[in-house]
C-alpha atoms as a PDB file:
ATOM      1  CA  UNK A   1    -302.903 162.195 156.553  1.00  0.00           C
ATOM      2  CA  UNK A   2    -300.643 161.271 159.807  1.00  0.00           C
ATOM      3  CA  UNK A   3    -299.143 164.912 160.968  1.00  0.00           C
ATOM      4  CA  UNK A   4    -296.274 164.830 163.569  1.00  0.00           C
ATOM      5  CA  UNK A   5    -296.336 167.941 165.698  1.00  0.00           C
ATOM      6  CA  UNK A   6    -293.986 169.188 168.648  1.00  0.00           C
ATOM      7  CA  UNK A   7    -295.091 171.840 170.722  1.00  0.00           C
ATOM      8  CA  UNK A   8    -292.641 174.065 172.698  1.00  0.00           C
ATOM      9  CA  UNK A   9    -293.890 174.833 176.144  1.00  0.00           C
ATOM     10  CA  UNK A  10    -291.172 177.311 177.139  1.00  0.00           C
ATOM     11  CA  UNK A  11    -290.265 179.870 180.099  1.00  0.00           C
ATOM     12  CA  UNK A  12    -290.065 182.929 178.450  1.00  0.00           C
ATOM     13  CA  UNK A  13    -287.616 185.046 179.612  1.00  0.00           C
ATOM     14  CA  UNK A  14    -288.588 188.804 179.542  1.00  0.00           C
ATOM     15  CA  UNK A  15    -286.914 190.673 177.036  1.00  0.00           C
ATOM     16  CA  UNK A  16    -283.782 188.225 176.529  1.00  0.00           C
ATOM     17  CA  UNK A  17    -284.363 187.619 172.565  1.00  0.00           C
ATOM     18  CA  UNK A  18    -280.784 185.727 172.583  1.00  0.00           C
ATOM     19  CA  UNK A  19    -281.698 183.139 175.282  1.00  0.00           C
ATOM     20  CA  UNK A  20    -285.392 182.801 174.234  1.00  0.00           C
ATOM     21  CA  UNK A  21    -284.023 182.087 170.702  1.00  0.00           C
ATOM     22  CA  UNK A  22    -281.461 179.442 171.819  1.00  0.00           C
ATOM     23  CA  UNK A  23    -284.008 177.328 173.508  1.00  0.00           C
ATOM     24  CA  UNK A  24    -285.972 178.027 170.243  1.00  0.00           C
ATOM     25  CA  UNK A  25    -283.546 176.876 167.979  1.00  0.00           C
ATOM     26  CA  UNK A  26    -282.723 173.547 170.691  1.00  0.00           C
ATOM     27  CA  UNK A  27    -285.937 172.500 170.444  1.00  0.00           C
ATOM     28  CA  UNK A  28    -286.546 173.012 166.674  1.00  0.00           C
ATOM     29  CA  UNK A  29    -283.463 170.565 165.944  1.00  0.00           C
ATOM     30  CA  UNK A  30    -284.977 168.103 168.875  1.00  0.00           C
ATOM     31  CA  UNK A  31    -288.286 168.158 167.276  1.00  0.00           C
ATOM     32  CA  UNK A  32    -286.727 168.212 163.949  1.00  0.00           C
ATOM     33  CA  UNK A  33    -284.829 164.511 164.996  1.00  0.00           C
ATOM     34  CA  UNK A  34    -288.302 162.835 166.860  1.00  0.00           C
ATOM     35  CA  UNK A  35    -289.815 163.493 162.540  1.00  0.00           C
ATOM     36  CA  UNK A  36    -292.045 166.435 163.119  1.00  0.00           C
ATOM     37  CA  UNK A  37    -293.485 168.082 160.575  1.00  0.00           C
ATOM     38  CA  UNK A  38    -294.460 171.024 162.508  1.00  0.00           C
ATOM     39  CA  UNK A  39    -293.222 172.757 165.793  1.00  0.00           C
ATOM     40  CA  UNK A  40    -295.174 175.661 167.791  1.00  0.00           C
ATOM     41  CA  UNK A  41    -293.758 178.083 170.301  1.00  0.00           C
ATOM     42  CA  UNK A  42    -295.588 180.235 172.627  1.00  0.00           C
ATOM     43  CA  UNK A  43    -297.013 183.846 172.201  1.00  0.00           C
ATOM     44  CA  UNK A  44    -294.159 186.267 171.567  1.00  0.00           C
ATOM     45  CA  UNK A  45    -291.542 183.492 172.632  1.00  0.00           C
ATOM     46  CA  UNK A  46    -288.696 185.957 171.979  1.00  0.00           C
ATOM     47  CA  UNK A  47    -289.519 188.757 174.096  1.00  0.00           C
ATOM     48  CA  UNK A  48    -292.225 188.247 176.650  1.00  0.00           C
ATOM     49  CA  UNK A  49    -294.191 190.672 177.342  1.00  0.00           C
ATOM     50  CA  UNK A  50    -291.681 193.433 176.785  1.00  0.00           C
ATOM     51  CA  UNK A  51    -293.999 195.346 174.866  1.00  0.00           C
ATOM     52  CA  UNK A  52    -292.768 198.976 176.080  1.00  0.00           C
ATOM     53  CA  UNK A  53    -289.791 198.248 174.649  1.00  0.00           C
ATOM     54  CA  UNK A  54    -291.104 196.979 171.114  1.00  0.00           C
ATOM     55  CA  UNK A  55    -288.904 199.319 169.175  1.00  0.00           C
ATOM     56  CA  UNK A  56    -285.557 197.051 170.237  1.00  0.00           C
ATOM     57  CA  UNK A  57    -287.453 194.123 169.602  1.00  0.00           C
ATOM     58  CA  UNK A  58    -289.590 194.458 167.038  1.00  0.00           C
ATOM     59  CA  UNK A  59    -288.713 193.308 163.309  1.00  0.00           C
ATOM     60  CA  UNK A  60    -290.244 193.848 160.002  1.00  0.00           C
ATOM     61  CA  UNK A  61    -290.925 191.057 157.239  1.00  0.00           C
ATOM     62  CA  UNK A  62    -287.468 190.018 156.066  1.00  0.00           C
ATOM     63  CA  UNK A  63    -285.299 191.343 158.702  1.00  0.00           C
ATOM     64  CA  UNK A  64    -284.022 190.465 161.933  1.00  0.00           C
ATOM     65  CA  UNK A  65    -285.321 187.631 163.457  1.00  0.00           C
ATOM     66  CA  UNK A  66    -287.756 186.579 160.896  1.00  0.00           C
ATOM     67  CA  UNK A  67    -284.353 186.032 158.615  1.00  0.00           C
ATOM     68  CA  UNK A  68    -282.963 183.697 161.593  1.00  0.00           C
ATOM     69  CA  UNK A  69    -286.350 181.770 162.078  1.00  0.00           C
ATOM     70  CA  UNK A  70    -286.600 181.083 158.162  1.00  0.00           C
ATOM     71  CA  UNK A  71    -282.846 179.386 158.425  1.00  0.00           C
ATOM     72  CA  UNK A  72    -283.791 177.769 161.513  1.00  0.00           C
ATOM     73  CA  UNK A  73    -286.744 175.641 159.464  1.00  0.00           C
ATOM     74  CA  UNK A  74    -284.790 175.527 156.479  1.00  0.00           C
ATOM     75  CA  UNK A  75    -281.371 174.174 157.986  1.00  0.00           C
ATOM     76  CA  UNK A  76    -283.915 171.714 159.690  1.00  0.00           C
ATOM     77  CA  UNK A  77    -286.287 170.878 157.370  1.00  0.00           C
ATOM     78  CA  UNK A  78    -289.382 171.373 159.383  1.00  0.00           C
ATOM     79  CA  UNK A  79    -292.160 174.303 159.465  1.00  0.00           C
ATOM     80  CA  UNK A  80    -292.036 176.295 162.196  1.00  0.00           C
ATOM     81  CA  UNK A  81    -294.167 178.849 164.190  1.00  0.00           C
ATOM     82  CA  UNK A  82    -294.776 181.129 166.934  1.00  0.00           C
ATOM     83  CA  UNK A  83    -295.472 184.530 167.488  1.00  0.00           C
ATOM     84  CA  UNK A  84    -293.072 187.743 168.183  1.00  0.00           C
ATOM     85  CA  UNK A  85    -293.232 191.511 167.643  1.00  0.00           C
ATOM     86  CA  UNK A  86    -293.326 192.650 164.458  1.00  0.00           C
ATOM     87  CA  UNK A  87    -292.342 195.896 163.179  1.00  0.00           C
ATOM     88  CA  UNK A  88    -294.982 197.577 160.351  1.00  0.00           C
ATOM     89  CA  UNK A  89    -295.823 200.443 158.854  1.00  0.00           C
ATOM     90  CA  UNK A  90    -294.089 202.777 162.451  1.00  0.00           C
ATOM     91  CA  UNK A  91    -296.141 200.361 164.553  1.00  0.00           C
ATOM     92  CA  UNK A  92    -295.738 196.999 166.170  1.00  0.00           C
ATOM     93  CA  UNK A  93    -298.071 194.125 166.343  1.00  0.00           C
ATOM     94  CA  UNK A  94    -298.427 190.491 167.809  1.00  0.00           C
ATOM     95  CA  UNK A  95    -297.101 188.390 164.659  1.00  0.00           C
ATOM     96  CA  UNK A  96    -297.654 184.821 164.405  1.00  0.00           C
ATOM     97  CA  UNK A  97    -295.485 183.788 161.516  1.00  0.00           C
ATOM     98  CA  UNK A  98    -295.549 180.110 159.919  1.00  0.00           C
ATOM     99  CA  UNK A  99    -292.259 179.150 157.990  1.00  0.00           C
ATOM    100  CA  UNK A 100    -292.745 176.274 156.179  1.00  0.00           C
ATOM    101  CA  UNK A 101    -289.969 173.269 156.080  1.00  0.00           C
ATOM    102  CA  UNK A 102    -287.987 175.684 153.155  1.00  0.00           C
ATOM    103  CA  UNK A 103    -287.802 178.656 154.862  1.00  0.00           C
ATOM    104  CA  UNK A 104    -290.416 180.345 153.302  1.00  0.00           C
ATOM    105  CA  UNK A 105    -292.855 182.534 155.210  1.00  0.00           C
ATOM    106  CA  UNK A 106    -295.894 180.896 154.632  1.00  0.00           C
ATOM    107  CA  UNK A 107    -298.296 183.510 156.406  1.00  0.00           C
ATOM    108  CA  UNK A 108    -298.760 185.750 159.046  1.00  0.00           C
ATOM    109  CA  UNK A 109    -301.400 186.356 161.298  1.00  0.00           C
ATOM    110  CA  UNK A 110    -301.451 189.384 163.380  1.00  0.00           C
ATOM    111  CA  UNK A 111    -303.257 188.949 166.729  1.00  0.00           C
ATOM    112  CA  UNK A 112    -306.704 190.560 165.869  1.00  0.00           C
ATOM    113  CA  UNK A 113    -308.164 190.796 169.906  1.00  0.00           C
ATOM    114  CA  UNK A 114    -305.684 192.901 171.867  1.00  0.00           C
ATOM    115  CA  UNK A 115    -305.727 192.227 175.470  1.00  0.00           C
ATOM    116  CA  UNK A 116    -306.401 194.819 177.379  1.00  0.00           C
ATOM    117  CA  UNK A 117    -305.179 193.103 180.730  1.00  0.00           C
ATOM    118  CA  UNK A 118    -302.433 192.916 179.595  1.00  0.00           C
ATOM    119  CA  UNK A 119    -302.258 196.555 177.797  1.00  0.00           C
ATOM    120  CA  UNK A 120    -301.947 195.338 174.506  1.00  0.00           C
ATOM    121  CA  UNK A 121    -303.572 198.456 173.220  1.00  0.00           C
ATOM    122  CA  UNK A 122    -301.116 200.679 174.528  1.00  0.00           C
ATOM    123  CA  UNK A 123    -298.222 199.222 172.587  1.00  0.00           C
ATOM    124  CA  UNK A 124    -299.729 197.058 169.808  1.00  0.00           C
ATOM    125  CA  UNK A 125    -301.715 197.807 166.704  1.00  0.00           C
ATOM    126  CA  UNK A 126    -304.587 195.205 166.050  1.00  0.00           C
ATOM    127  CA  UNK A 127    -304.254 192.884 163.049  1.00  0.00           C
ATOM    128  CA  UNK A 128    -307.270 193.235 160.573  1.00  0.00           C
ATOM    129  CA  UNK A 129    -307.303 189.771 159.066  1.00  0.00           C
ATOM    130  CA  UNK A 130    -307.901 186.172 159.361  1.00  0.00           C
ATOM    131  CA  UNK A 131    -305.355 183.793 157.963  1.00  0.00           C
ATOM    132  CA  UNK A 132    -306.002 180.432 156.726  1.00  0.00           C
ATOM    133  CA  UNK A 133    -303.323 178.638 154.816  1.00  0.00           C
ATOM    134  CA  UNK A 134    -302.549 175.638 152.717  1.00  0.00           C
ATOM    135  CA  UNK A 135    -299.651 174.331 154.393  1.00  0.00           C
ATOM    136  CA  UNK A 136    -298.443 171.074 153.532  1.00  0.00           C
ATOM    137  CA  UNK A 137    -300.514 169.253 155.606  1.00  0.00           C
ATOM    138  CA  UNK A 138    -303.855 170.950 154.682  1.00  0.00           C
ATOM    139  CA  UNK A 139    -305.575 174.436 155.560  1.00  0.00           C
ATOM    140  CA  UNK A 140    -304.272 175.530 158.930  1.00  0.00           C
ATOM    141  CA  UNK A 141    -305.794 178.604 160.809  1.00  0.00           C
ATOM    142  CA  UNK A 142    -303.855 180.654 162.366  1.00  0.00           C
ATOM    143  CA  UNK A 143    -304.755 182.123 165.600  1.00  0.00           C
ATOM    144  CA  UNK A 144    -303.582 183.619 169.049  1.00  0.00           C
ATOM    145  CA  UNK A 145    -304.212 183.635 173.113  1.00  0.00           C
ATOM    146  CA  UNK A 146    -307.436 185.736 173.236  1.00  0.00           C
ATOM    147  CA  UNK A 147    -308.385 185.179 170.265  1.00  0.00           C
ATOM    148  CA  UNK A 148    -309.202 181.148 171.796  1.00  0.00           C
ATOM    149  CA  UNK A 149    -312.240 183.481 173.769  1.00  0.00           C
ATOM    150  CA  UNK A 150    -313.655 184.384 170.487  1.00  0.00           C
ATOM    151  CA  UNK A 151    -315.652 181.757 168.914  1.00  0.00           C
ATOM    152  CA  UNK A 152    -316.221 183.393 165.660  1.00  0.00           C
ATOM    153  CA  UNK A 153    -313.368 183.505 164.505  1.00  0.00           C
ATOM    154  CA  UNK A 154    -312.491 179.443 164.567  1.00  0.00           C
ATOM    155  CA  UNK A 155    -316.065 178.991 163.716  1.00  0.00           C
ATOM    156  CA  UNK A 156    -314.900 180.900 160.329  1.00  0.00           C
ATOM    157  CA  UNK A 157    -311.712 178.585 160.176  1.00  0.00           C
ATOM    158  CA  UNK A 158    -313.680 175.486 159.941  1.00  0.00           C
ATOM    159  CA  UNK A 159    -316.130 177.007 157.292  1.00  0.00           C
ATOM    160  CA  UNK A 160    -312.932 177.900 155.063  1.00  0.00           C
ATOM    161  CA  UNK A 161    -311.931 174.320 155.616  1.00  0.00           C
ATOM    162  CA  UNK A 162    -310.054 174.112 157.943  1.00  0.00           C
ATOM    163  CA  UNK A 163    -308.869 171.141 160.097  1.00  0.00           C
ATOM    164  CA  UNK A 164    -306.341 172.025 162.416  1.00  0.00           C
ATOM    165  CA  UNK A 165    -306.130 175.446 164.248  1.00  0.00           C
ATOM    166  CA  UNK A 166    -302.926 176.843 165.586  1.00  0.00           C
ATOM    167  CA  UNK A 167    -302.891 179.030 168.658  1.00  0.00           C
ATOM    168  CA  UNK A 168    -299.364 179.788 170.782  1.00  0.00           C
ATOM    169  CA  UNK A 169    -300.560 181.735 174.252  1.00  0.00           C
ATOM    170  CA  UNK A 170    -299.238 183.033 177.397  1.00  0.00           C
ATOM    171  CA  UNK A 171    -302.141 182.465 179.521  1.00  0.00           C
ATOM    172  CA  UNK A 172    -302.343 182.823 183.157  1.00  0.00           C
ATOM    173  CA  UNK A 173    -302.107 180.346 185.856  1.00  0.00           C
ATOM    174  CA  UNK A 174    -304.803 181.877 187.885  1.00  0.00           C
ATOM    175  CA  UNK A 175    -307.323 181.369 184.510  1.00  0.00           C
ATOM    176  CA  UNK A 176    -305.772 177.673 183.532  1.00  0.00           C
ATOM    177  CA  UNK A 177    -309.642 176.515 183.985  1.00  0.00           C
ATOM    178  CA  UNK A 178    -310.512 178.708 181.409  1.00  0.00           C
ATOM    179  CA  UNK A 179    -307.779 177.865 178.924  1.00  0.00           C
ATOM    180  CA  UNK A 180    -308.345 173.598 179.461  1.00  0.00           C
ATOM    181  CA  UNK A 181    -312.220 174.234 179.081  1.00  0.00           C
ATOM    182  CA  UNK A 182    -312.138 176.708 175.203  1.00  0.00           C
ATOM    183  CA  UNK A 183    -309.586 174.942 173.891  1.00  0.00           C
ATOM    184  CA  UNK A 184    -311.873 171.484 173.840  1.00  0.00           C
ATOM    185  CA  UNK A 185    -314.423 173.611 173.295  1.00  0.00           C
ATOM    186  CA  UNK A 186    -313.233 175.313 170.291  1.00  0.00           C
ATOM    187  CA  UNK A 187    -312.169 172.138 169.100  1.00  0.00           C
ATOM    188  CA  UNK A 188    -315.489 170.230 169.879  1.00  0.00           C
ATOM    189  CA  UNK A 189    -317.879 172.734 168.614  1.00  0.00           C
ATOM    190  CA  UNK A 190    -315.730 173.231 164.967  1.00  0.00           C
ATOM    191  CA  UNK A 191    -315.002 169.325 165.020  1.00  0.00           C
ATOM    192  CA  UNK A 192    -311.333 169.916 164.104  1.00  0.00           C
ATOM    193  CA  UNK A 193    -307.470 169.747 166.187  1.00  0.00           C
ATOM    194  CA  UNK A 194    -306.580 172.762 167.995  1.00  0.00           C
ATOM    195  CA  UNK A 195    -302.907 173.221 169.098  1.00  0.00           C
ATOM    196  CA  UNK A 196    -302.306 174.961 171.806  1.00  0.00           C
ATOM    197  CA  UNK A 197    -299.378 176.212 173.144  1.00  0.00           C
ATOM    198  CA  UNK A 198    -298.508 178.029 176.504  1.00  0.00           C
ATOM    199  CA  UNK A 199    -295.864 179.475 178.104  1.00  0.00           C
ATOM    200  CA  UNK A 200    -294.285 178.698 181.900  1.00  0.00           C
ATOM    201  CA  UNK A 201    -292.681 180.747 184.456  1.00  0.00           C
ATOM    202  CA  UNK A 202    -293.004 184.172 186.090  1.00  0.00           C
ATOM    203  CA  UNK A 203    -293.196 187.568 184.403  1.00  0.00           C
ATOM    204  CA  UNK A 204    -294.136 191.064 186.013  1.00  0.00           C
ATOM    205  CA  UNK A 205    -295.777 189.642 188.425  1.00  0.00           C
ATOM    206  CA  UNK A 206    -297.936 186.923 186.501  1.00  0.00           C
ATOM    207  CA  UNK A 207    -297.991 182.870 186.775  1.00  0.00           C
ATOM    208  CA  UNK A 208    -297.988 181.058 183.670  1.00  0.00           C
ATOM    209  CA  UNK A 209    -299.440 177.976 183.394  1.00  0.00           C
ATOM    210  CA  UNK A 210    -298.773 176.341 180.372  1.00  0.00           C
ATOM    211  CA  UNK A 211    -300.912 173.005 180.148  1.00  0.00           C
ATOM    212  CA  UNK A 212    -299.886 173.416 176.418  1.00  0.00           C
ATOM    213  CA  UNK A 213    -301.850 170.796 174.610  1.00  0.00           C
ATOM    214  CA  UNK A 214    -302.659 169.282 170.870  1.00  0.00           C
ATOM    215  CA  UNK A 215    -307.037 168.706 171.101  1.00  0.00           C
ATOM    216  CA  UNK A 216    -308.871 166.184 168.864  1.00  0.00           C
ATOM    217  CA  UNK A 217    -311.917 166.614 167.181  1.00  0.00           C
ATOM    218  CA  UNK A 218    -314.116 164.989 169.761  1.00  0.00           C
ATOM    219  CA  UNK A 219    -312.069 167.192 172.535  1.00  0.00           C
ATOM    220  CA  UNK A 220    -309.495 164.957 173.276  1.00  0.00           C
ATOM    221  CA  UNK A 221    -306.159 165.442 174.408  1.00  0.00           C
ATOM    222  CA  UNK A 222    -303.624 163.744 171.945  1.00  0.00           C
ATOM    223  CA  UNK A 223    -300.912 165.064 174.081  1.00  0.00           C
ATOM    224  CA  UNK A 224    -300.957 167.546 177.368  1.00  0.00           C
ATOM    225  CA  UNK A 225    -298.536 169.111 179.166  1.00  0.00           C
ATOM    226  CA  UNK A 226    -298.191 170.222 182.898  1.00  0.00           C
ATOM    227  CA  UNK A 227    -296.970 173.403 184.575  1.00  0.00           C
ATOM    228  CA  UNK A 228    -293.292 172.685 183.726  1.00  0.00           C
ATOM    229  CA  UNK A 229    -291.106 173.637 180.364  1.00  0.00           C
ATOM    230  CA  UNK A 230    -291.162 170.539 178.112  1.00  0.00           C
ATOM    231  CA  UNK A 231    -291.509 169.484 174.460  1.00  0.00           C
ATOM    232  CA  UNK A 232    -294.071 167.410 173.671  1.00  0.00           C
ATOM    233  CA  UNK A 233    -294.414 165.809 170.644  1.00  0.00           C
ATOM    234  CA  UNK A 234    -297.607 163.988 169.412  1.00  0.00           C
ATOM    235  CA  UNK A 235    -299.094 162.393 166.056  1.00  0.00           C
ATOM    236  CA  UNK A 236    -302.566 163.012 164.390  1.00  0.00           C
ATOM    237  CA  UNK A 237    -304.260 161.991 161.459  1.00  0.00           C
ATOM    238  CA  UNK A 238    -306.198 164.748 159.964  1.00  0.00           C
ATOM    239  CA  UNK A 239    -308.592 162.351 158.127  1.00  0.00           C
ATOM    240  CA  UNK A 240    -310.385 162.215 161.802  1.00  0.00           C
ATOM    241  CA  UNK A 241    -311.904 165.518 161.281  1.00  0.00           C
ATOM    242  CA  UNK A 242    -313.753 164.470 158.195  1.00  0.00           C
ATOM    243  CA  UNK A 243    -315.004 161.152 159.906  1.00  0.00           C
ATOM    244  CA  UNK A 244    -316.698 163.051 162.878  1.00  0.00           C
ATOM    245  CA  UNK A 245    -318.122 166.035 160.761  1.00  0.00           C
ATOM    246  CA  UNK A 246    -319.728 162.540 158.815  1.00  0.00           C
ATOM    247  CA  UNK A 247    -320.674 161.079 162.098  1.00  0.00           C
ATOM    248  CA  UNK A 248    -322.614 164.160 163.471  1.00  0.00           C
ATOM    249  CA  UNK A 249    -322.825 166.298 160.360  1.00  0.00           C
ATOM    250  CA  UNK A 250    -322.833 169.674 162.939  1.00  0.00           C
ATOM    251  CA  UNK A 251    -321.961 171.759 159.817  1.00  0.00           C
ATOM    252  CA  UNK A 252    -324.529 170.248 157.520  1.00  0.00           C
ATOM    253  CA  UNK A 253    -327.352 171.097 160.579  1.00  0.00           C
ATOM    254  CA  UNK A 254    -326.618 174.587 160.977  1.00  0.00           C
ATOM    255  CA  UNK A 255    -329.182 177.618 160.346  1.00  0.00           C
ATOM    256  CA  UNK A 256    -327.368 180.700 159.101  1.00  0.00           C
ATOM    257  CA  UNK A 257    -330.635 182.034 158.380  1.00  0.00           C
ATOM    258  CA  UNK A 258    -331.900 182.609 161.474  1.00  0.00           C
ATOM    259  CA  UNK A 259    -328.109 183.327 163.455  1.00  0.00           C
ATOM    260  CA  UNK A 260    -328.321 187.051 162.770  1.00  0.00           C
END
């Protein structure tokens, strides 16, 4: 089925919730009036990388700026994600939430590979799940920045079925090699979409590089960004994934057996 998708490559800035979230809720209504289904923002869009102040930040399921992200896909119609800091059980973690085009909170994933170099650990508690929904498109995995070095866990995506992969980021400039070569090599190796979405600008220090970018099944870019803020917006049919696991049946050639 044709999918339209915007992706929101943003400059975060640090700790400004009320700015972030205005460019948020700008682009949602753009990408909302080009007919996507689907937007993305980048890893924790509102806040940056704020994370020793998580506390201010940080809301739980149903609160806060979960509530204002639900009417922000309702009042446009369109399903919506990103991730931000949630607030759980006293502790905070790397949320990426998916509202569908109601409101609704379809799932969330939190990030399950902390990054150390970035001290993750020392604010964030690690997610202990995978998350694979039905959205209305088909099963969507839901995944986020580190996790894209981790091929296990999309490998597992595409045995549950799924198609397309999410993945919002804030990935370094200085590793932008890194982030073009996984994410066609994620999406090669599982023969399904992966959207990826990065972040621009300057924080503590640290070059983002955003090359945000929606990968086809044979590890093409639909749609690729540079190194400056921009939405892009980009159509797929996700009938494509079926035709090249049928073309080189990968999944039908593997050996379990012998993996462990």
């Amino acid at each position: 089925m044709p999918l339209n998708i915007s992706l929101g490559q943003m400059d975060v800035k640090l700790g400004d919730v009320e700015a972030n979230f205005a460019q948020v809720a700008a682009w949602t209504a753009e990408a909302a009036r080009r007919g996507s289904a689907l937007v993305l923002f980048p890893e924790l869009w509102s806040t940056g990388y704020d994370l020793e102040n998580w506390p201010r930040h940080a809301s739980p399921p149903g609160a806060g700026l979960f509530v204002r992200l639900a009417a922000l896909a309702r009042d446009h119609h369109i399903a919506l994600a990103g991730s931000v800091l949630e607030a759980r059980h006293g502790r905070a973690y790397n949320a990426l939430a998916l509202f569908d085009a109601g409101g609704s909170l379809s799932a969330t994933y939190r990030k399950t590979h902390l990054f150390r170099l970035m001290d993750e650990e020392k604010w964030l508690a690690p997610g202990e799940r995978l998350e694979l929904v039905q959205a209305a498109w088909g099963l969507t995995g839901l995944s986020i920045c580190y996790d894209l070095r981790f091929p296990e866990l999309f490998r597992r995506y595409a045995l549950g079925g799924a198609r397309l992969v999410l993945l919002p980021a804030e990935w370094p400039a200085r590793r932008a090699a890194h982030w073009h070569t996984l994410l066609r090599a994620r999406a090669i190796e599982n023969q399904m979409f992966v959207a990826g979405v990065n972040r621009v600008g300057e924080s503590k220090g640290e070059v983002f590089g955003g090359g945000s970018a929606l990968i086809d099944p044979w590890g093409e870019a639909v749609v690729e960004a540079g190194s400056s803020a921009a939405l892009l917006t980009a159509e797929i049919d996700l009938s494509k994934v079926d035709e090249v696991r049928k073309r080189i049946p990968v999944f039908e050639d593997r050996r379990p057996d012998i993996y462990q």
